[in-house]
Each structure stands twice: as C-alpha cells, then as structure tokens.
C-alpha atoms as a PDB file:
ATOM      1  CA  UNK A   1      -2.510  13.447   4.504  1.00  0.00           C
ATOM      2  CA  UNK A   2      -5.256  12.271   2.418  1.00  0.00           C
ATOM      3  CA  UNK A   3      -5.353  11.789  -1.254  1.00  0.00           C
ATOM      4  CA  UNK A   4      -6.570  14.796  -2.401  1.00  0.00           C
ATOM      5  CA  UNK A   5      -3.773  16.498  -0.542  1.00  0.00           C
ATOM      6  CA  UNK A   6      -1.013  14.661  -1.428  1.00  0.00           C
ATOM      7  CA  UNK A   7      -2.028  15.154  -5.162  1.00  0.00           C
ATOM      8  CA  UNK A   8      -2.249  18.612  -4.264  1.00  0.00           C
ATOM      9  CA  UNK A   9       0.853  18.518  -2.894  1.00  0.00           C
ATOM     10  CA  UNK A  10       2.796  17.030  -5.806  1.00  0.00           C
ATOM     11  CA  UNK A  11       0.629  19.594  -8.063  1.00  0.00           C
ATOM     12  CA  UNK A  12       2.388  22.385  -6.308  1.00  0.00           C
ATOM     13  CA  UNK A  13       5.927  20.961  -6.302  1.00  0.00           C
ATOM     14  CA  UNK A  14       6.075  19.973 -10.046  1.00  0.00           C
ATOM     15  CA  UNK A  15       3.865  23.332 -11.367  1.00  0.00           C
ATOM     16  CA  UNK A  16       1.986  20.045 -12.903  1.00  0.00           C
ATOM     17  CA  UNK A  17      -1.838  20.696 -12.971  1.00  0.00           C
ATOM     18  CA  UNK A  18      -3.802  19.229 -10.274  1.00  0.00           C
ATOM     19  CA  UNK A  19      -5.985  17.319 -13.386  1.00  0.00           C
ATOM     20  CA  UNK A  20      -2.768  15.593 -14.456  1.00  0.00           C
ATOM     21  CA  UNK A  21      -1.619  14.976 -11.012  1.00  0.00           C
ATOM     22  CA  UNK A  22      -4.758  12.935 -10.484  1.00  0.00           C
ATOM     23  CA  UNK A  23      -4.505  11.014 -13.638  1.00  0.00           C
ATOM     24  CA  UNK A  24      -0.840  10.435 -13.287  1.00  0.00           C
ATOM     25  CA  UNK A  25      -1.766   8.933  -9.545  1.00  0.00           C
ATOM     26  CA  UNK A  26      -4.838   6.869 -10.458  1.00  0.00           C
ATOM     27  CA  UNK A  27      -2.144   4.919 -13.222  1.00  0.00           C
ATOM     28  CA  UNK A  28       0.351   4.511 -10.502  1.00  0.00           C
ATOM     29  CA  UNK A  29      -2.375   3.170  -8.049  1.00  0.00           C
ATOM     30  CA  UNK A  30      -3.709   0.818 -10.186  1.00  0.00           C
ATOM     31  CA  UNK A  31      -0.926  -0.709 -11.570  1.00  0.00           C
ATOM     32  CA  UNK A  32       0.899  -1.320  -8.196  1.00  0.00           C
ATOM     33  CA  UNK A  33      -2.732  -2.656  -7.234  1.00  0.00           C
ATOM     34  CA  UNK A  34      -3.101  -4.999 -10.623  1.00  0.00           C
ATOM     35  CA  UNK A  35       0.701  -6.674 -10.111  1.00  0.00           C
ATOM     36  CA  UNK A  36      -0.291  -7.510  -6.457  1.00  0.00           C
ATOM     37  CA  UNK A  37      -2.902  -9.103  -7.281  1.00  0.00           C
ATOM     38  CA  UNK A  38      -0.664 -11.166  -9.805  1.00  0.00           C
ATOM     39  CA  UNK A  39       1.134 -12.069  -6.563  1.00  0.00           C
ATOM     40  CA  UNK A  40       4.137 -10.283  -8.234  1.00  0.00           C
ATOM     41  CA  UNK A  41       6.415  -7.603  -6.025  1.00  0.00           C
ATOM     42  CA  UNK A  42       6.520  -3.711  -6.579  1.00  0.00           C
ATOM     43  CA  UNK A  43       9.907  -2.670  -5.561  1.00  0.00           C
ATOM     44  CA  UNK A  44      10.177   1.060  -5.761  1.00  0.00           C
ATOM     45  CA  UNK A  45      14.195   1.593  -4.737  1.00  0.00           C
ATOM     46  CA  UNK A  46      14.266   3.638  -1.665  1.00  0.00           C
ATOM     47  CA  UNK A  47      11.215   4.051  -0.901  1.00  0.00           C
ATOM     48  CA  UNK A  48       9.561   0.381  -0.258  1.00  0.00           C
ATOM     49  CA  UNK A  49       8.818  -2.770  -1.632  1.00  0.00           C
ATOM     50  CA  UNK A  50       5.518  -4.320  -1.480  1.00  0.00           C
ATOM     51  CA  UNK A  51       4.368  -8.021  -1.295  1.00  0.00           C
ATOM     52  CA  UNK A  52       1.479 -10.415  -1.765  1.00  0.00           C
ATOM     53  CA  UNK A  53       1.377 -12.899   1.231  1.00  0.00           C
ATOM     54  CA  UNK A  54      -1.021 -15.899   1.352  1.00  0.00           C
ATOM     55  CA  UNK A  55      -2.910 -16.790   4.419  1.00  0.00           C
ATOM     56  CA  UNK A  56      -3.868 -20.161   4.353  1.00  0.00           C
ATOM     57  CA  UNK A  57      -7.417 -21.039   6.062  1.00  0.00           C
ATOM     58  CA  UNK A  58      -8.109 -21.552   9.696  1.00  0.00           C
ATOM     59  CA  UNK A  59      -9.853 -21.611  12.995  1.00  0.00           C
ATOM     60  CA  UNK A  60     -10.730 -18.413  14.874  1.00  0.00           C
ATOM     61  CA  UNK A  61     -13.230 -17.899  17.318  1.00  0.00           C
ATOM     62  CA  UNK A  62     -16.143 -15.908  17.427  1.00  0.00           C
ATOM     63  CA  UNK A  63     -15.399 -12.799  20.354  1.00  0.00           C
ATOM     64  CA  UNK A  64     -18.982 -12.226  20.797  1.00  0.00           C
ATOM     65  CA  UNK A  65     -20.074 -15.733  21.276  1.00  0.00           C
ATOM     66  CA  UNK A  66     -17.103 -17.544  21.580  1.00  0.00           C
ATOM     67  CA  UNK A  67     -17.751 -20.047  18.735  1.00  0.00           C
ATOM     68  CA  UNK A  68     -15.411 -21.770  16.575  1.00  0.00           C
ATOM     69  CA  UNK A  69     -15.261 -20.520  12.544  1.00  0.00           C
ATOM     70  CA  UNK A  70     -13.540 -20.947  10.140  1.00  0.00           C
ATOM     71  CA  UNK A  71     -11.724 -17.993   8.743  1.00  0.00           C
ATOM     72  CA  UNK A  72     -11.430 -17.921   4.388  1.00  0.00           C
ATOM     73  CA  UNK A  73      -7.909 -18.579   3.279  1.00  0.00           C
ATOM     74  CA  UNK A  74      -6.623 -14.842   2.125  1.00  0.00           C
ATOM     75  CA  UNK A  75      -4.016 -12.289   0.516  1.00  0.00           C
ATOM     76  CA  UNK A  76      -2.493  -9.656   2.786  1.00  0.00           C
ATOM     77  CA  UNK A  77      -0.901  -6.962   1.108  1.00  0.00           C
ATOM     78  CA  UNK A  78       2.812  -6.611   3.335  1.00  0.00           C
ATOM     79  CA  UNK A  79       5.068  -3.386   2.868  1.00  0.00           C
ATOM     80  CA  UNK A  80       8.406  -2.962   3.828  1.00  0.00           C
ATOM     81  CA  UNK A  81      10.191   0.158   4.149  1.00  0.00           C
ATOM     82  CA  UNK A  82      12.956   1.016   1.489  1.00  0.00           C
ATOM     83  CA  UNK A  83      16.514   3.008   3.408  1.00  0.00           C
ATOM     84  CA  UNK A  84      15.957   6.490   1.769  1.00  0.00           C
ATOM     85  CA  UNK A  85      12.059   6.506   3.304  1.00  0.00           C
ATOM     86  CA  UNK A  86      13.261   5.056   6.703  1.00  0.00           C
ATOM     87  CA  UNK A  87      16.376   8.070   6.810  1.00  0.00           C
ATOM     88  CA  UNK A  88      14.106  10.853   5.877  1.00  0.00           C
ATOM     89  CA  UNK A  89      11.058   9.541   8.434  1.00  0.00           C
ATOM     90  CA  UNK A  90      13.821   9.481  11.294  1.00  0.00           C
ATOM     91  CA  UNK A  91      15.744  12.374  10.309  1.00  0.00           C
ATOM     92  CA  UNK A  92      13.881  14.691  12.893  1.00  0.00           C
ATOM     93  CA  UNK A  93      14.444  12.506  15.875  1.00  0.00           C
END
C-alpha cells in the first residue's frame, strides 16, 4: 500500500473526504518527521514507537575498488513495533 491508497483507505472508513484525509496525513507526517529530527521519541501506544539513533563516523570500504573511506557520522531513524500492531500483523498465522 502506497500513500495515495492508504489515504484512500482511511477516506472510505471515516466518510472523511479524500482532500481532508490528505491534509490531515501531511500534519501527521511532518510532525513525527520534525520531533525526530529534534532527536525526541514519537510513541504512538500500540502501534510503535519511533527513535533517533546516532551513528558515529567510521571506516568502510569501497566494494567496487576495495578502498578505505570514511563513512559521515549519521541519524538512523529506528522503529519498534507497539503490542496491538504486532497482535493484529500475526493474527492470521
């Protein structure tokens, strides 16, 4: 599911214009997006909790010539799966 569908989606369950849908989701989006990158959490209960996580610089290697570089310290965004999502995604098994 892309985007589009899934705003499509919640559209059709709520009876919520598609227009609103979209706006409603692009506020969501960018807020979680603009606390990350305060380095604060998003924990939304039951469904997951999302984290900043520094990687500090280092040495990699170059696969196609095998040199040494070095790789730009970085923020990895890490998500971890609340209990209500995990239930309902292994319900069917």
């Amino acid at each position: 599911m892309n985007r589009i569908e899934l705003e499509a989606a919640v559209a059709e369950k709520t009876g919520i214009s598609r227009f609103h849908v979209t706006d409603v989701a692009d506020a969501v989006f960018s807020t979680i997006a603009e606390t990350l990158a305060r380095g604060e959490p998003v924990r939304i209960t039951g469904f997951a909790t999302f984290t900043v996580k520094d990687r500090a610089e280092r040495l990699g290697k170059n696969p196609k010539t095998g040199e040494t570089i070095k790789i730009k310290r970085s923020r990895k965004v890490s998500l971890r799966p609340g209990k209500d999502l995990t239930e309902t995604v292994n319900a069917g098994l």
